[in-house]
Protein backbone atom coordinates (compact mmCIF):
# COMPACT_ATOMS: atom_id res chain seq x y z
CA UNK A 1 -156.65 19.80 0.20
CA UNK A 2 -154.88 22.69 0.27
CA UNK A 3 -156.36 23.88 3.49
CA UNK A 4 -155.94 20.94 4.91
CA UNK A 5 -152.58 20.98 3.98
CA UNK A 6 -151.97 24.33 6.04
CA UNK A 7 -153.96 22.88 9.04
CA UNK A 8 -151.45 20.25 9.74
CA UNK A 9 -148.34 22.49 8.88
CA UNK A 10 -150.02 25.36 11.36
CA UNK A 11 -150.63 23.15 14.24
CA UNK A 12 -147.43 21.10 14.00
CA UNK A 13 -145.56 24.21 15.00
CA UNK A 14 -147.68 25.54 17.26
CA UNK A 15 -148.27 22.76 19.29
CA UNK A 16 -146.90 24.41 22.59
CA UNK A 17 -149.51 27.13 22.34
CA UNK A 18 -152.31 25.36 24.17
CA UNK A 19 -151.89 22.38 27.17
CA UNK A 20 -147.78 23.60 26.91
CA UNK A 21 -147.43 21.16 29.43
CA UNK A 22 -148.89 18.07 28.86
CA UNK A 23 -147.35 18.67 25.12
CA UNK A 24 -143.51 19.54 26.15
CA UNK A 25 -143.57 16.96 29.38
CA UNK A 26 -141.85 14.25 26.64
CA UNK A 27 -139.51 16.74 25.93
CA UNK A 28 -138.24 17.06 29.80
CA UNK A 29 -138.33 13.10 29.74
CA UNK A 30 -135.62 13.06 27.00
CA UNK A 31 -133.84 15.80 28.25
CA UNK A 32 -133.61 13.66 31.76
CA UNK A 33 -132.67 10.82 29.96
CA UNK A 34 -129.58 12.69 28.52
CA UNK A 35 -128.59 13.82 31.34
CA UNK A 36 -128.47 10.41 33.11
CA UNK A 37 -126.56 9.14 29.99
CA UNK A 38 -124.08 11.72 30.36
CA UNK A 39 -123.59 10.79 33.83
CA UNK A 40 -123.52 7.29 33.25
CA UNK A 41 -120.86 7.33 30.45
CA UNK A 42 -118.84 9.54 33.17
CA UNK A 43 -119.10 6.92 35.77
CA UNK A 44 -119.40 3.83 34.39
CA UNK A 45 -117.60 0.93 32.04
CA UNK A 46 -118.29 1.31 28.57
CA UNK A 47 -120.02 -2.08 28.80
CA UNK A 48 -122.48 -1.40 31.11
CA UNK A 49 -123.42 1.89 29.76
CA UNK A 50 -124.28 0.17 26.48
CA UNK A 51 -126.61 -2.19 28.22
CA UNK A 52 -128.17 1.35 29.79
CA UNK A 53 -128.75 3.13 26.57
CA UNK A 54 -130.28 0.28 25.37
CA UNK A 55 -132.96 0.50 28.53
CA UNK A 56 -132.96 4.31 28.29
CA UNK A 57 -133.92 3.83 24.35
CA UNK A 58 -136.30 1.32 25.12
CA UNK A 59 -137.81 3.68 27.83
CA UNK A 60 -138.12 6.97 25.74
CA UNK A 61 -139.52 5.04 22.39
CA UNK A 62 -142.74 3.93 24.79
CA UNK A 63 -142.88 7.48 26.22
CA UNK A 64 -142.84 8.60 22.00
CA UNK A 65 -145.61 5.84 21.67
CA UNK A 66 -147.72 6.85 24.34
CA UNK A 67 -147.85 10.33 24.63
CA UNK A 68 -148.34 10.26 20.93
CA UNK A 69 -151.94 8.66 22.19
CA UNK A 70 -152.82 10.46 25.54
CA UNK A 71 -152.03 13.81 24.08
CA UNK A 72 -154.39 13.49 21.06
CA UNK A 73 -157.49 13.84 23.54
CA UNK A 74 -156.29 17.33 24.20
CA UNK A 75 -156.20 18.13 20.85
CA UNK A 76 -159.36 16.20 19.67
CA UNK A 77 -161.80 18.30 22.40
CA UNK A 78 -160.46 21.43 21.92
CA UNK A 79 -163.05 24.97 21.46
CA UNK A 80 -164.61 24.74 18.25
CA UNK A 81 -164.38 21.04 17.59
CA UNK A 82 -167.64 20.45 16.78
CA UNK A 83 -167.61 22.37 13.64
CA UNK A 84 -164.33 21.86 12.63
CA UNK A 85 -165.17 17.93 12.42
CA UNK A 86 -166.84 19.17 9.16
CA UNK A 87 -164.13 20.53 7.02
CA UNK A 88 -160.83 19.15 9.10
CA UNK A 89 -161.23 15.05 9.72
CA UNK A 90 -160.53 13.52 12.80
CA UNK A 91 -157.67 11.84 11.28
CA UNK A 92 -156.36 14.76 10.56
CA UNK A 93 -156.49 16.39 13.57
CA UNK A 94 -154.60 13.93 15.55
CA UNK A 95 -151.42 14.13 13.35
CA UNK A 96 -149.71 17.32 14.51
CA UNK A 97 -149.47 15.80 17.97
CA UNK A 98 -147.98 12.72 16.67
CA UNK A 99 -145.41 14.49 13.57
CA UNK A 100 -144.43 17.39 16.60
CA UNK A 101 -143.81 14.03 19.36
CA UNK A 102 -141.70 11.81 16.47
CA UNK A 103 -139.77 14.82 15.55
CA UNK A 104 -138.94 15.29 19.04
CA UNK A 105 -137.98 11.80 19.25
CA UNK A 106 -135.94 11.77 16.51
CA UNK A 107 -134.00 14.61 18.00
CA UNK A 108 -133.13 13.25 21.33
CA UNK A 109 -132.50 9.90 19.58
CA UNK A 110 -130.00 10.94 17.53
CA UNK A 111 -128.33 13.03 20.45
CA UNK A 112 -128.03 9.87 22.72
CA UNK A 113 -126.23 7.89 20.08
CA UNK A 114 -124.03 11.04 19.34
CA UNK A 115 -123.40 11.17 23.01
CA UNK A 116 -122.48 7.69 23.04
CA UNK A 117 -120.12 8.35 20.30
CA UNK A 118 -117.84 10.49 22.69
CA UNK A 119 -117.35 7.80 24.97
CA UNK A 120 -117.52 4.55 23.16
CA UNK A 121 -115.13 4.07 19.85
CA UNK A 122 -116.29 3.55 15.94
CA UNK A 123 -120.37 3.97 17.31
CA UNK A 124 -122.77 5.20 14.61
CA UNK A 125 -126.33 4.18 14.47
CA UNK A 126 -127.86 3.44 11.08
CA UNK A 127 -130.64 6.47 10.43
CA UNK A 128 -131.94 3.98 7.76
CA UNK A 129 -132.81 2.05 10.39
CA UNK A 130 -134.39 4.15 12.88
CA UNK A 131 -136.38 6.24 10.08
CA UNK A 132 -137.77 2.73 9.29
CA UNK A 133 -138.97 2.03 12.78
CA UNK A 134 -139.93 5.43 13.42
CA UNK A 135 -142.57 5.36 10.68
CA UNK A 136 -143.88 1.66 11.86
CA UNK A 137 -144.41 3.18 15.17
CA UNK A 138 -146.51 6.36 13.59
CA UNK A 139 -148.45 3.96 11.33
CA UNK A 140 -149.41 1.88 14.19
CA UNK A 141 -149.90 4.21 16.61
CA UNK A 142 -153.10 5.89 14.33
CA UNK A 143 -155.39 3.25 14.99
CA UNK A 144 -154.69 3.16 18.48
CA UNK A 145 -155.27 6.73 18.79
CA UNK A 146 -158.54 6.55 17.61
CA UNK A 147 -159.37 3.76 19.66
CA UNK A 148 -158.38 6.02 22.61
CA UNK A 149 -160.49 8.70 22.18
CA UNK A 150 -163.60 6.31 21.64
CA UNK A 151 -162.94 4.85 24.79
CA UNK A 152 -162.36 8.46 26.51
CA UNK A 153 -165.78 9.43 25.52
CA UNK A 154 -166.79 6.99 28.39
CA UNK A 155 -163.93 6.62 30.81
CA UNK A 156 -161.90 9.33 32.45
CA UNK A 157 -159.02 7.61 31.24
CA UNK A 158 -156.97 10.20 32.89
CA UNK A 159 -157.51 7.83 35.96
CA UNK A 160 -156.09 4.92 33.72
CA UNK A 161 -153.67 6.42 31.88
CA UNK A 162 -150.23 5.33 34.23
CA UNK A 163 -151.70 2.17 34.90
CA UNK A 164 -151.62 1.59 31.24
CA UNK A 165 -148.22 2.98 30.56
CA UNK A 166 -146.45 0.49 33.13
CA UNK A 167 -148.30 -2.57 31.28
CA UNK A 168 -146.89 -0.77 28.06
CA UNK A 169 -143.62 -0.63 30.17
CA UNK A 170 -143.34 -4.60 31.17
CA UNK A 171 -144.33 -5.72 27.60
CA UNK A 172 -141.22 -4.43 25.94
CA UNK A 173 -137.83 -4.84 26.59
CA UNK A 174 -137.00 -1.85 28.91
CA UNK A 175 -136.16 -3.44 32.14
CA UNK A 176 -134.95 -6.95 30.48
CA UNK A 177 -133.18 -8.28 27.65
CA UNK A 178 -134.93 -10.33 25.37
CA UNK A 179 -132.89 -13.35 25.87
CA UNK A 180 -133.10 -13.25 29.58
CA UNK A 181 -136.38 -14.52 28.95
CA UNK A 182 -137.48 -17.90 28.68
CA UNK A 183 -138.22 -18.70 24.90
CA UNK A 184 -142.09 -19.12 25.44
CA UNK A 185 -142.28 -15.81 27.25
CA UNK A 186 -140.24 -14.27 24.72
CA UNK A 187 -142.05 -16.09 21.69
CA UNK A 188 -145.30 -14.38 23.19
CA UNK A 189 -144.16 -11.27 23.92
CA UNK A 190 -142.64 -10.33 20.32
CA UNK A 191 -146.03 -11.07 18.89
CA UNK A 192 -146.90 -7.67 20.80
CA UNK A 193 -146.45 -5.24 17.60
CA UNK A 194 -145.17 -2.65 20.56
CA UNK A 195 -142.45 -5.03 21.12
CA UNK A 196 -141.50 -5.11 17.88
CA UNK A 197 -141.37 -1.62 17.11
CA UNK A 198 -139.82 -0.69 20.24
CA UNK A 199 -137.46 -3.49 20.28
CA UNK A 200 -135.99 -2.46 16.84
CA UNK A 201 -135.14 0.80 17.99
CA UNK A 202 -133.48 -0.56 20.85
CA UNK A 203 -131.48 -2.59 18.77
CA UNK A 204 -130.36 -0.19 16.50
CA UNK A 205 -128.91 2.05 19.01
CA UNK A 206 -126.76 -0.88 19.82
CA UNK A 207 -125.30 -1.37 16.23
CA UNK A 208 -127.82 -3.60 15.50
CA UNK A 209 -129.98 -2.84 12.76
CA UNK A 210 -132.83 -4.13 10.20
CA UNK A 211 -131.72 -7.18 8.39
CA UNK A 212 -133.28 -9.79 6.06
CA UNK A 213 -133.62 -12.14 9.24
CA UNK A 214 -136.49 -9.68 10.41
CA UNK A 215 -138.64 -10.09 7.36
CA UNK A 216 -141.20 -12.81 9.10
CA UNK A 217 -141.63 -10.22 12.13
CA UNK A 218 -142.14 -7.35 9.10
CA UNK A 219 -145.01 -9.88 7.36
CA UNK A 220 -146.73 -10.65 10.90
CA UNK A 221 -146.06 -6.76 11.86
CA UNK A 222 -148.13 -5.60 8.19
CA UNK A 223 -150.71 -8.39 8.81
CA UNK A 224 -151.27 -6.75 12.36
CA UNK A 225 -151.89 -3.28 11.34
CA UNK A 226 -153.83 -4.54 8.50
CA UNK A 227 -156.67 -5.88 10.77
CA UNK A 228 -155.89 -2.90 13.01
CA UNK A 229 -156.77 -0.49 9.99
CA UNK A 230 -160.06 -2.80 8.40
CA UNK A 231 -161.49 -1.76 11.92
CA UNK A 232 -160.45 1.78 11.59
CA UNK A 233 -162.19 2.09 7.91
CA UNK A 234 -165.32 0.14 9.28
CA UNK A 235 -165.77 2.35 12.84
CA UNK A 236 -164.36 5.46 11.96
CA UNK A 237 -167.53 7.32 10.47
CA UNK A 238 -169.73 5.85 13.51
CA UNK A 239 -167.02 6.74 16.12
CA UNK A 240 -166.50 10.38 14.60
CA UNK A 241 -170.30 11.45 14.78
CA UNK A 242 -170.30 10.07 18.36
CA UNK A 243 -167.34 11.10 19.38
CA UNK A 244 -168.79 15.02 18.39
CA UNK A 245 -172.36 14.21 19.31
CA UNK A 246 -171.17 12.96 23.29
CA UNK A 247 -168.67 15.59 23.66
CA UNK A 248 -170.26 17.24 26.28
CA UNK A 249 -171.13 14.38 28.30
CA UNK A 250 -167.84 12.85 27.95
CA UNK A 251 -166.28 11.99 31.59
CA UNK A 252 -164.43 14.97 33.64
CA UNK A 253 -160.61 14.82 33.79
């Protein structure tokens, strides 16, 4: 355990050492998305640039949730996995990505609704709030990650990869407000665990955050990654070996 244990701390922190790129390019996204804020805020009423940090949140929280994903294959196929799959799990090795990604998240997160601060009176955002949604995202994002890298051991999904991130894009609230949407659409649409995730963090940089009125979307969010997870613990022994055993055959990116 111990080992483990200095695995995860080692490769959080050094997670800018190999594919720097690919790993800070979330990092330039937020620090664009400051930027635009601060030129917003500069330029526009106080009304509309609420209505923009709410997009802009809404934007960087699927950028958090997807590079936490794409980024894993990097760090999955690297020199030498085949024999660390025998003392360091899989599951394992996909967490530094995703604890170094949320962290730099958080970060930028709170610096937007700091910014926002400045220019609009009595704004705070609850951290209660965000830590919550923060950690739904991480749990749900696991299962998906693993799912990824099955699928990139036959599909060079580096082809698929933005097509997937706009769906991501027009399934939550980034472009839209929920109730601009007709109540069917919007019914549908906040079945989408993404939505909900995403969603909350939107709304809490807008002073809006978790209350008891949420608890049916918290039981159908729990029963969703409860499935999610029964197929993790059923595949993930089968999908490990193969994932190892195909590695060099695996599609060129």
């Amino acid at each position: 355990m111990n080992y483990r244990f200095k695995y995860l701390l080692r490769r959080v922190f050094r997670q800018a050492d190999r594919f720097t790129l690919f790993n800070l390019s979330p990092v330039l996204i937020y620090i664009t998305g400051l930027v635009l804020l601060f030129i917003g805020f500069m330029t526009m009423e106080d009304s509309t640039m609420v209505r923009v940090l709410y997009g802009t949140v809404g934007f960087m929280a699927t950028v958090w949730i997807f590079s936490m994903v794409i980024l894993n294959k990097n760090e999955a196929y690297v020199k030498d996995s085949i024999l660390k799959v025998n003392y360091i799990p899989l599951y394992l090795r996909i967490l530094p990505t995703m604890i170094y990604q949320t962290i730099m998240f958080m970060i930028f997160i709170t610096m937007y609704s700091a910014f926002t601060a400045l220019f609009v009176d009595n704004w705070m955002m609850n951290i209660y709030s965000l830590l919550y949604y923060i950690i739904l995202g991480v749990i749900l994002v696991i299962p998906f990650t693993m799912l990824f890298l099955g699928v990139s051991m036959h599909v060079n999904t580096n082809k698929i990869n933005p097509v997937l991130f706009v769906i991501v894009l027009l399934i939550v609230p980034v472009f839209y407000l929920p109730e601009e949407l007709p109540t069917v659409i919007e019914n549908i649409f906040s079945l989408n665990p993404f939505y909900y995730v995403i969603n909350g963090l939107q709304n809490n940089s807008i002073h809006q955050a978790w209350t008891v009125n949420r608890l049916p979307f918290d039981v159908l969010y729990v029963t969703q990654v409860a499935i999610l997870y029964l197929w993790m613990f059923e595949s993930y022994n089968k999908m490990k070996i193969q994932l190892y055993n195909e590695k060099n055959s695996m599609p060129e990116s």
